[in-house]
N, C-alpha and C. Protein backbone atom coordinates (compact mmCIF):
# COMPACT_ATOMS: atom_id res chain seq x y z
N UNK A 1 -24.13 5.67 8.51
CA UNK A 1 -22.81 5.24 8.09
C UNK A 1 -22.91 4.04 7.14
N UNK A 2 -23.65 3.18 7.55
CA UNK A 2 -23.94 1.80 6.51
C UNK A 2 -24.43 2.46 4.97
N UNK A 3 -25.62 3.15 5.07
CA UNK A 3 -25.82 3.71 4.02
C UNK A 3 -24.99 4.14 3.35
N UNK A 4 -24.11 5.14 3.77
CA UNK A 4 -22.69 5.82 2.88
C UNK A 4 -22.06 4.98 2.47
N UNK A 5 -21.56 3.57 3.32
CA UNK A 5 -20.74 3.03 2.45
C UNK A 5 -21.19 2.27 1.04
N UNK A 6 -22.84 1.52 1.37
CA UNK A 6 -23.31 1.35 0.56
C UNK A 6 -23.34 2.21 -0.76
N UNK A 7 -23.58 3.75 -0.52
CA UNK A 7 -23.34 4.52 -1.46
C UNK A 7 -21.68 4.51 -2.05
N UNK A 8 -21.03 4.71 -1.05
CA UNK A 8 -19.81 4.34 -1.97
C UNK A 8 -19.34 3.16 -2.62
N UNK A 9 -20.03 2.11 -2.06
CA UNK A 9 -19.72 0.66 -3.11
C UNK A 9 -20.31 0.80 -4.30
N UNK A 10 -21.46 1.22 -4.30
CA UNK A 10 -22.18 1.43 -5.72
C UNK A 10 -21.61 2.37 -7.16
N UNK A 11 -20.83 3.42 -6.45
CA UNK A 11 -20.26 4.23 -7.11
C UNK A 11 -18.67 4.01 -7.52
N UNK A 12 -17.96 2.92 -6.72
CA UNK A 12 -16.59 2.63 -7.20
C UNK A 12 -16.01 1.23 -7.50
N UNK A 13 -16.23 0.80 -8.53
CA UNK A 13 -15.35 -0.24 -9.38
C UNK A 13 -14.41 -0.49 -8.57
N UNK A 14 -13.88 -2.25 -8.25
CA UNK A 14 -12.77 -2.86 -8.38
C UNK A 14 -12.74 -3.67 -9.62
N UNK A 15 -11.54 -4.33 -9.56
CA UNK A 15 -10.97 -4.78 -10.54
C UNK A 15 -10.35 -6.24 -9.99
N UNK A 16 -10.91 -7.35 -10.59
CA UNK A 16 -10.50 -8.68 -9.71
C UNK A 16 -9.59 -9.26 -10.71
N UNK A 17 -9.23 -10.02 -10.41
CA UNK A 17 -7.74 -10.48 -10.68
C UNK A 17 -7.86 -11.02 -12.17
N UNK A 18 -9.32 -11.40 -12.99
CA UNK A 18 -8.92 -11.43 -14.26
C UNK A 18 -9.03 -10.17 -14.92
N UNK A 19 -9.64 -9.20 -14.47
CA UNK A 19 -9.23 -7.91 -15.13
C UNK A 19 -10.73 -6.96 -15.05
N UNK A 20 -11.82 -8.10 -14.67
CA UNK A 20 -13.00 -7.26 -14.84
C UNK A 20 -13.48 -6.67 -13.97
N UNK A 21 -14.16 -5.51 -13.79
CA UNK A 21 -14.66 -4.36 -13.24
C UNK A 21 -15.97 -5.27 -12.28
N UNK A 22 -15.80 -4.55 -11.34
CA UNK A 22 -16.97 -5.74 -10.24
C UNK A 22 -17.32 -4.24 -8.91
N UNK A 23 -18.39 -4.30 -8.57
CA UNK A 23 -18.79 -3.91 -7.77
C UNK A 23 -18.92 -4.76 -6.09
N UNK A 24 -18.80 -4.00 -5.25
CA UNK A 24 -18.83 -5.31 -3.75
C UNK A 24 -19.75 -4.32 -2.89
N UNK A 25 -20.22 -5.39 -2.02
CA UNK A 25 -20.98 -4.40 -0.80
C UNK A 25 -20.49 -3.25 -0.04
N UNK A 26 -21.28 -2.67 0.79
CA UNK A 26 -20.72 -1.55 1.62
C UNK A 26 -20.07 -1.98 2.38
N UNK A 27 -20.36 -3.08 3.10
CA UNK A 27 -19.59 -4.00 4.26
C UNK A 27 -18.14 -4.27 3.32
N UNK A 28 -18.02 -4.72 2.06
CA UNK A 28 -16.96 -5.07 2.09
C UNK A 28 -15.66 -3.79 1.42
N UNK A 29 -16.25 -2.35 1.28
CA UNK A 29 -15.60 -1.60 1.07
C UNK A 29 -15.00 -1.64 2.17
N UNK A 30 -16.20 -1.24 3.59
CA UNK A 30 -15.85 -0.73 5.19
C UNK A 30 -14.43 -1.67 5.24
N UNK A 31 -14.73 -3.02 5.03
CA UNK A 31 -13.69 -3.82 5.58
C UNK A 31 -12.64 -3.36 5.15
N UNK A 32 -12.19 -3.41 3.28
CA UNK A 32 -11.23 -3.48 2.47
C UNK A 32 -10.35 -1.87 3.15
N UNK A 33 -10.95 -0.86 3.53
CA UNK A 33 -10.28 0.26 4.03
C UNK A 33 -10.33 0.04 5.13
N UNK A 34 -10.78 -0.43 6.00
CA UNK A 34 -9.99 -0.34 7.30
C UNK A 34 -9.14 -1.15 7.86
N UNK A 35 -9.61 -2.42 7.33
CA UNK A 35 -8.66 -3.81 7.63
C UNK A 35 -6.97 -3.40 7.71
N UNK A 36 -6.57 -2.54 6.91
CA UNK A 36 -5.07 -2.72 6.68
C UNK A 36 -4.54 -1.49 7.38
N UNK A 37 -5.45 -0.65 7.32
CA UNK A 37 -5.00 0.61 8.42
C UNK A 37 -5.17 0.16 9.86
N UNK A 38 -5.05 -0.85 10.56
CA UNK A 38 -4.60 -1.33 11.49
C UNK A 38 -3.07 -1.89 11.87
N UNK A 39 -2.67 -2.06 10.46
CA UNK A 39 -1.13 -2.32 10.74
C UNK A 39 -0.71 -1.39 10.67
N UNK A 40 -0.65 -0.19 10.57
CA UNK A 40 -0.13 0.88 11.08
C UNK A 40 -0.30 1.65 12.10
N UNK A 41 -1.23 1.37 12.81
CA UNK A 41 -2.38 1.45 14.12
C UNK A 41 -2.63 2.55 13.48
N UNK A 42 -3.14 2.96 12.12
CA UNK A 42 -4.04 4.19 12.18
C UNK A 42 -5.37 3.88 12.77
N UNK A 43 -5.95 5.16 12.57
CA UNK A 43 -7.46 4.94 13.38
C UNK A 43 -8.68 4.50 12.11
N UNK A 44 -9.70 3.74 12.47
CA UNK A 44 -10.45 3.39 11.95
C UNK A 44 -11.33 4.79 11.11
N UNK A 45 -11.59 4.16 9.83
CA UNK A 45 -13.03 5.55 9.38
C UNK A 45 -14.27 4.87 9.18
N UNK A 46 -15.26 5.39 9.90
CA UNK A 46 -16.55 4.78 9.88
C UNK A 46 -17.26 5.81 9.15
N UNK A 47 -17.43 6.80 8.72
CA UNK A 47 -17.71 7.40 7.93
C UNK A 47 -17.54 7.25 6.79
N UNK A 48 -17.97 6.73 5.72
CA UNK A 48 -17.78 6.47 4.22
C UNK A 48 -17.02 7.68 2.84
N UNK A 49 -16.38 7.72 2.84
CA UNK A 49 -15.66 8.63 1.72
C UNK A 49 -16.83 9.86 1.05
N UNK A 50 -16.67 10.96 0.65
CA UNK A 50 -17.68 11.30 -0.21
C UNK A 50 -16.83 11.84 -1.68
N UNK A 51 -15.91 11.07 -1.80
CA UNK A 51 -15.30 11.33 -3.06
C UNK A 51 -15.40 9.80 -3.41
N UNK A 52 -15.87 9.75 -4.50
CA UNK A 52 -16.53 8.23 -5.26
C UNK A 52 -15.13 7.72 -6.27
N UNK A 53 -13.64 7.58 -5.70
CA UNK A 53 -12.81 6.87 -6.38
C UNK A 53 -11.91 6.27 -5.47
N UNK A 54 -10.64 5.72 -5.87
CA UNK A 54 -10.22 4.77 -5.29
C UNK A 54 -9.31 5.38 -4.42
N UNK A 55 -8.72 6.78 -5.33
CA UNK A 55 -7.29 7.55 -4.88
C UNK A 55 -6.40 6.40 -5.69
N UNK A 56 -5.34 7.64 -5.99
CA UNK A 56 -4.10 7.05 -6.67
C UNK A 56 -3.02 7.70 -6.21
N UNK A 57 -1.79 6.90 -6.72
CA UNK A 57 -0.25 7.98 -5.83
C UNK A 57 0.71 7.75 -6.87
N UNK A 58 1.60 8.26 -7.15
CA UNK A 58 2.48 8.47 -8.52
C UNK A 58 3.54 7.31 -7.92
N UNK A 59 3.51 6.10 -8.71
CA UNK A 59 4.16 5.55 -9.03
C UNK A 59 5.82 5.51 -8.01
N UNK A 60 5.91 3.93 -7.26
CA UNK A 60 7.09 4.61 -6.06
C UNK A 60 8.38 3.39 -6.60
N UNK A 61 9.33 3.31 -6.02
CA UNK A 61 10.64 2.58 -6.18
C UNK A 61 10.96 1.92 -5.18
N UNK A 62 11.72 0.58 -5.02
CA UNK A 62 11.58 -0.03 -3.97
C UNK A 62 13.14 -0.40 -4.27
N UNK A 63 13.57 -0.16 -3.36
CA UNK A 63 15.40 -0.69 -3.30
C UNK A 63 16.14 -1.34 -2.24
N UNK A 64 15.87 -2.81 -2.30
CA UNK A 64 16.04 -3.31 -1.26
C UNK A 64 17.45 -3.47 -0.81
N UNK A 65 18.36 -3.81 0.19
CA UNK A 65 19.91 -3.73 0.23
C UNK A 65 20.10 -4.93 1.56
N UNK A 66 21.09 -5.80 0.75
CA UNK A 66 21.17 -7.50 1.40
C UNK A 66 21.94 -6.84 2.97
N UNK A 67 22.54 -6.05 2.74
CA UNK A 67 23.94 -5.40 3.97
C UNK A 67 23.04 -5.35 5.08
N UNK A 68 21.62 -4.53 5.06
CA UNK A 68 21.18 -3.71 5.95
C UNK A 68 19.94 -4.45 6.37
N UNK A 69 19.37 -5.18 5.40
CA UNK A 69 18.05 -5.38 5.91
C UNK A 69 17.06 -4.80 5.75
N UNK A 70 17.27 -3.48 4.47
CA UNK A 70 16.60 -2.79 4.54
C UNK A 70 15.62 -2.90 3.31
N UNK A 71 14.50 -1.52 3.12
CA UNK A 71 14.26 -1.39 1.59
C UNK A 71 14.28 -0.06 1.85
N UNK A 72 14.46 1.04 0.62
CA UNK A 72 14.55 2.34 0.68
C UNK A 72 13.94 2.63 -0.24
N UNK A 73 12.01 3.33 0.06
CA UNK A 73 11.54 3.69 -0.54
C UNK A 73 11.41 5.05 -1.56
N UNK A 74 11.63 4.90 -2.54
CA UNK A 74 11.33 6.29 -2.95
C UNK A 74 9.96 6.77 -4.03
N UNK A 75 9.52 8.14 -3.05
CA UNK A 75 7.93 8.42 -3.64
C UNK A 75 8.21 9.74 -4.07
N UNK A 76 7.13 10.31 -4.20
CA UNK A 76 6.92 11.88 -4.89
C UNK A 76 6.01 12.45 -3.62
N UNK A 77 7.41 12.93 -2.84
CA UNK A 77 7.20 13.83 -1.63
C UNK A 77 6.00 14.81 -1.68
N UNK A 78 5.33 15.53 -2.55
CA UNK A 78 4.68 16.26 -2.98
C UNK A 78 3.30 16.15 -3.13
N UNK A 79 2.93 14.87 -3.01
CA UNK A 79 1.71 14.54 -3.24
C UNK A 79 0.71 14.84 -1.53
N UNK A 80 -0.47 14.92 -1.77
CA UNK A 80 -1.28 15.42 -0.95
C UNK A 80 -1.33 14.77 -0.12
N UNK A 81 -1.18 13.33 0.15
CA UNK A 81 -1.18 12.32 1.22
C UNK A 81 -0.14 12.26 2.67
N UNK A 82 0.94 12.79 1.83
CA UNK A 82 2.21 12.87 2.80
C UNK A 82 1.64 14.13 4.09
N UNK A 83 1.34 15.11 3.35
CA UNK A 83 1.09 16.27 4.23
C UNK A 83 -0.30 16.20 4.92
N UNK A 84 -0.87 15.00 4.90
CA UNK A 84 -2.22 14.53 5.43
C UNK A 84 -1.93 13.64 6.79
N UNK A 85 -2.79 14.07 7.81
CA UNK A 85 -2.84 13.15 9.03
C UNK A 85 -3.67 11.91 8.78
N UNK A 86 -3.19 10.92 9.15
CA UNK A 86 -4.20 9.76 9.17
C UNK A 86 -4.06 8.85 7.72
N UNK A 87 -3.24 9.67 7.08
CA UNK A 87 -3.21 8.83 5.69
C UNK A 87 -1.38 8.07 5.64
N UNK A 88 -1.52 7.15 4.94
CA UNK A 88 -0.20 6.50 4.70
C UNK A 88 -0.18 5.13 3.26
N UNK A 89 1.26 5.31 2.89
CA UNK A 89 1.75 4.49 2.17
C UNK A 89 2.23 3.11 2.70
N UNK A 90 1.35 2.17 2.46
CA UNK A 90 1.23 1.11 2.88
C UNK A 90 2.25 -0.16 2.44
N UNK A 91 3.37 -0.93 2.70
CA UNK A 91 4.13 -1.56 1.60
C UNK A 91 4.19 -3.16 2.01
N UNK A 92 4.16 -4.08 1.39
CA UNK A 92 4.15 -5.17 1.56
C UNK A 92 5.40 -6.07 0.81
N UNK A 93 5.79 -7.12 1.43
CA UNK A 93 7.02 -7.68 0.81
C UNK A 93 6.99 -9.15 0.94
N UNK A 94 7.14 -9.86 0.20
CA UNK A 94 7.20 -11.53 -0.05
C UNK A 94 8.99 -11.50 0.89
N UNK A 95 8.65 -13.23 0.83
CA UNK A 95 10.17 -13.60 1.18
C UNK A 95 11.03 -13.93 -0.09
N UNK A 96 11.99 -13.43 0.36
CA UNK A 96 12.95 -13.96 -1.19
C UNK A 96 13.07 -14.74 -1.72
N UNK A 97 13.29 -15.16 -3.21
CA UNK A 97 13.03 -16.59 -3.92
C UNK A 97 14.01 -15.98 -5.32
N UNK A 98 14.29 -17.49 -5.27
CA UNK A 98 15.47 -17.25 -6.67
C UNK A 98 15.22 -16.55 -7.98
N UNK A 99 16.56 -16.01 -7.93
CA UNK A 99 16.32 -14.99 -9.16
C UNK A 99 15.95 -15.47 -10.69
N UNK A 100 15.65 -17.08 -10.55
CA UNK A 100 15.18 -17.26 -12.05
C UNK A 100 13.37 -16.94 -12.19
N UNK A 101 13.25 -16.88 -11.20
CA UNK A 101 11.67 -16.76 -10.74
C UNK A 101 11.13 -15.05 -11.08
N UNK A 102 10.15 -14.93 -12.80
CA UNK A 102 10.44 -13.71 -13.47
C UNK A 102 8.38 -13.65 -12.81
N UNK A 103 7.98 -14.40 -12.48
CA UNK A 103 6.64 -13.90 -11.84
C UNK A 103 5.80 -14.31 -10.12
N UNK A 104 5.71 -13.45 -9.43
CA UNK A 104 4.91 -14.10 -7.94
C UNK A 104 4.27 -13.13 -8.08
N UNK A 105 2.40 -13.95 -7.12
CA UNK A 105 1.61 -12.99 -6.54
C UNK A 105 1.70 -13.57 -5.42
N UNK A 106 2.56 -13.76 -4.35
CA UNK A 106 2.27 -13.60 -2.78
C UNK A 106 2.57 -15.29 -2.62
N UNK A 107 2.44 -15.05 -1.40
CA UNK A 107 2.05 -14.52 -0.08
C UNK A 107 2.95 -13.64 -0.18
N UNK A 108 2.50 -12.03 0.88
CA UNK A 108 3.27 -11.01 1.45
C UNK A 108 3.40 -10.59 2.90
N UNK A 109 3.98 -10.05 3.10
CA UNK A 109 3.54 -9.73 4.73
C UNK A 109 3.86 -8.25 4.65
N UNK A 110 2.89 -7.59 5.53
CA UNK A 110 3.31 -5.96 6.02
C UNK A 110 4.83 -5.86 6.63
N UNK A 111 4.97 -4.65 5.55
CA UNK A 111 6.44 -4.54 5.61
C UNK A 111 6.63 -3.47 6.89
N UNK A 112 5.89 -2.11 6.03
CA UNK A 112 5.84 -0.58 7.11
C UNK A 112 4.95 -0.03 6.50
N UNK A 113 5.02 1.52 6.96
CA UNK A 113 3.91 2.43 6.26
C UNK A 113 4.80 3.57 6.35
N UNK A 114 4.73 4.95 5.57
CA UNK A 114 5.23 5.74 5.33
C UNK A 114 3.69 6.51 6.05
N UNK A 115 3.98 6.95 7.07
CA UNK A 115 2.81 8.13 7.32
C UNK A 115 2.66 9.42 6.93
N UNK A 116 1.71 9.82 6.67
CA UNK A 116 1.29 11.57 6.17
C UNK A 116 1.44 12.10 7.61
N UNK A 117 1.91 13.15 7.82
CA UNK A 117 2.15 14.23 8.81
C UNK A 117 1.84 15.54 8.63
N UNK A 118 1.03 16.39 9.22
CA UNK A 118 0.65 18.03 8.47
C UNK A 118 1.52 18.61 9.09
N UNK A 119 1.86 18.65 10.43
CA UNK A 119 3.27 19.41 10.83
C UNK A 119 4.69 18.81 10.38
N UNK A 120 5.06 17.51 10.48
CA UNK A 120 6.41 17.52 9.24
C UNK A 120 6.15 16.74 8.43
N UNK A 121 5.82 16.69 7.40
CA UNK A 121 5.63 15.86 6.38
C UNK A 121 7.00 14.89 6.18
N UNK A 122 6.86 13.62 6.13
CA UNK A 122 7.80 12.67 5.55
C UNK A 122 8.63 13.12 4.06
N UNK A 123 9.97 12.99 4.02
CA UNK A 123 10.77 12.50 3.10
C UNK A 123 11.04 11.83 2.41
N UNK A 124 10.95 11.85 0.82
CA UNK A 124 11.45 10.87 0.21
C UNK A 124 13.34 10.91 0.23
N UNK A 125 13.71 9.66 0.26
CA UNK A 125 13.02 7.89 0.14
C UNK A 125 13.11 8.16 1.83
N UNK A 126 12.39 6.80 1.94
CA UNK A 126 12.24 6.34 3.49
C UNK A 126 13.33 5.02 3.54
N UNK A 127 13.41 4.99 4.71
CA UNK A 127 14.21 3.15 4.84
C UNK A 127 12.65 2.66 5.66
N UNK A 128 12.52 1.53 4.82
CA UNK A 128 11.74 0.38 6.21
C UNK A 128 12.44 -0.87 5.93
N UNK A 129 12.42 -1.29 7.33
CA UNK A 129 13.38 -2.15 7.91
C UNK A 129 12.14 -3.65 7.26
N UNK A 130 13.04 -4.82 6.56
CA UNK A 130 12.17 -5.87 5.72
C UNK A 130 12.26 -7.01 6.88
N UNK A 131 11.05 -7.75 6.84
CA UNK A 131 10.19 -8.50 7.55
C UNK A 131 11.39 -10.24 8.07
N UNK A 132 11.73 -9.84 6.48
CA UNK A 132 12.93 -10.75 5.92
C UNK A 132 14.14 -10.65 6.15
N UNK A 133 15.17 -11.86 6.22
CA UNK A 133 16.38 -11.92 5.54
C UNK A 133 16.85 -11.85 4.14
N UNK A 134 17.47 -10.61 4.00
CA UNK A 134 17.54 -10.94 2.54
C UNK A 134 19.13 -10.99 2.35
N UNK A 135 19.46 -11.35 1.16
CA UNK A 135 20.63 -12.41 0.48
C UNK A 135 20.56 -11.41 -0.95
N UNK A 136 21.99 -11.35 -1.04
CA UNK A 136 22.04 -10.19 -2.48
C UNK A 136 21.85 -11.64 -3.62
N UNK A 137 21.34 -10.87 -4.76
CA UNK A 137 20.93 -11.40 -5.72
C UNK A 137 19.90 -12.26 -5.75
N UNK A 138 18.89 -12.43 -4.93
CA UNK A 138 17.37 -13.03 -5.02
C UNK A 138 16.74 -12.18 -5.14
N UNK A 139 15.73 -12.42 -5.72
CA UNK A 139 14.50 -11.37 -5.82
C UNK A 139 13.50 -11.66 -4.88
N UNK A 140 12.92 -10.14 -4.67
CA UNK A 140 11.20 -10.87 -4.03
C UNK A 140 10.12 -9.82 -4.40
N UNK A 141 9.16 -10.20 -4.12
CA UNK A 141 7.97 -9.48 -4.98
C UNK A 141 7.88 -8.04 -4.16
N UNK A 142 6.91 -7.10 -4.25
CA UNK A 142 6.08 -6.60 -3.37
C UNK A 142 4.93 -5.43 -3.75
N UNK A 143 4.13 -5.14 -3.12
CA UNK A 143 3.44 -3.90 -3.52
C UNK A 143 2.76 -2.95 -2.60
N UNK A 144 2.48 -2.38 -3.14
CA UNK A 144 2.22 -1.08 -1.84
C UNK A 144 1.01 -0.25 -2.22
N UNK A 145 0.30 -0.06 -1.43
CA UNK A 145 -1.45 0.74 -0.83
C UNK A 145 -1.25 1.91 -0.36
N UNK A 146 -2.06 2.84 -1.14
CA UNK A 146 -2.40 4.32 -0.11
C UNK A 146 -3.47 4.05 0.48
N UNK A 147 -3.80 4.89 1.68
CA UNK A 147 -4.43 4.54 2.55
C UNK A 147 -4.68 5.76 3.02
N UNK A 148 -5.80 6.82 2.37
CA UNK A 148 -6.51 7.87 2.66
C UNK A 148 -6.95 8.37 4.00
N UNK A 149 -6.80 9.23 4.58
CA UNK A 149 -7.30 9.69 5.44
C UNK A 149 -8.93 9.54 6.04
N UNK A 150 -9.41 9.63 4.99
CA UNK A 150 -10.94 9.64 4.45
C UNK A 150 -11.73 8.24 4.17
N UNK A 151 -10.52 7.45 4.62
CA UNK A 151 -11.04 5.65 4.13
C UNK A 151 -10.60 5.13 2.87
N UNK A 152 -10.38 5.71 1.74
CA UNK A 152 -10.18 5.38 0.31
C UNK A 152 -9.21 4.73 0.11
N UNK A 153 -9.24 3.21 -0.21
CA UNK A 153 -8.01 2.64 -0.05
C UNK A 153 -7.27 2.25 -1.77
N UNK A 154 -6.73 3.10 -2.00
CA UNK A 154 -6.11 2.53 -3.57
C UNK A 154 -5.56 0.92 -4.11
N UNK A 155 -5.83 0.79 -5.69
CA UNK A 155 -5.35 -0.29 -6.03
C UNK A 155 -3.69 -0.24 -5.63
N UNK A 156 -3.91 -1.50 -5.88
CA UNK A 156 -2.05 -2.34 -5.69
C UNK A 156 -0.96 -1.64 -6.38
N UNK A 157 -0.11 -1.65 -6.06
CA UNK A 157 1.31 -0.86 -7.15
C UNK A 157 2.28 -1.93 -6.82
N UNK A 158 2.59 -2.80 -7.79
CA UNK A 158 3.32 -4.03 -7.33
C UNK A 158 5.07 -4.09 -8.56
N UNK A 159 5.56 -5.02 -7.61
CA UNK A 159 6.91 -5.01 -8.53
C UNK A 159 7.32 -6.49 -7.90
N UNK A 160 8.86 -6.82 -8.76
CA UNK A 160 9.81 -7.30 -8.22
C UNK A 160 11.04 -6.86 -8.77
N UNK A 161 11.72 -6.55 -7.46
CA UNK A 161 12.86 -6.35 -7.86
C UNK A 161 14.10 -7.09 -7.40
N UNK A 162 15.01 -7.09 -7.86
CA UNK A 162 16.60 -7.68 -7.35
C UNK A 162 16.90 -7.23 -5.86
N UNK A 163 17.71 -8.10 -4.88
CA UNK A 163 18.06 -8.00 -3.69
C UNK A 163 19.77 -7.13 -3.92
N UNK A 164 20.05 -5.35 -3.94
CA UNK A 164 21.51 -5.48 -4.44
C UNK A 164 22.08 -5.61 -3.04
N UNK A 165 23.78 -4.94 -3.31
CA UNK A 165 24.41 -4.98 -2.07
C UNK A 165 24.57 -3.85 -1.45
């Protein structure tokens, strides 16, 4: 198992925050995929991926609403992950901060996860219930992780958007 992941660190690029392409240990792939599939209590993969990329998911919408407390995600029902056990859409959300504020990277906290199901597959949009109080017209950041069945944990998909009513 160490070996595999080693093999998969060697074979898949991240990307650190000034933009350049970096390789990390096997240990710190193992970590980077399993660490966060615990807030969803999925189950751990100790087995290393044998597909050498990151996984990607088409681009999702985040609509948060001051009334409810909520955010109402919307994805592309269709994609292979939804209809997968063990895999999920991972979403994270800052606390709200004034709407003149046009850039944040974090702090975030786990918001929910949208789980893959092979007997009913999830619906787009989802509601998950936010960590936060939110107040119409502040913004707050957030972004959201797939989280492969297979271990493969995708880059960030981040936004901010407006708090409506």
């Amino acid at each position: 198992q160490r070996q595999g992941w080693e093999d998969y660190a060697q074979q898949v690029t991240l990307t650190n925050p000034l933009g350049d392409q970096r390789n990390v240990s096997g240990l710190n792939q193992y970590i980077r995929s399993n660490l966060s599939r615990r807030q969803p209590s999925l189950p751990f993969v100790d087995d290393a991926p044998v597909i050498f990329d990151l996984g990607t998911f088409v681009a999702i919408q985040v609509a948060p609403s001051a009334g409810g407390g909520n955010f109402l995600v919307t994805y592309d029902d269709t994609e292979g992950w939804v209809s997968t056990d063990d895999s999920a859409l991972l979403l994270y959300t800052s606390a709200p901060f004034n709407p003149t504020i046009n850039y944040f990277s974090g702090p975030y906290r786990f918001a929910g996860a949208i789980e893959g199901d092979s007997v009913t597959p999830p619906t787009s949009p989802a509601t998950i219930s936010s960590p936060f109080s939110l107040s119409q017209g502040n913004k707050l950041g957030f972004y959201a992780r797939l989280t492969q069945a297979d271990g493969r944990m995708s880059s960030k998909q981040s936004g901010i958007v407006t708090i409506g009513a």
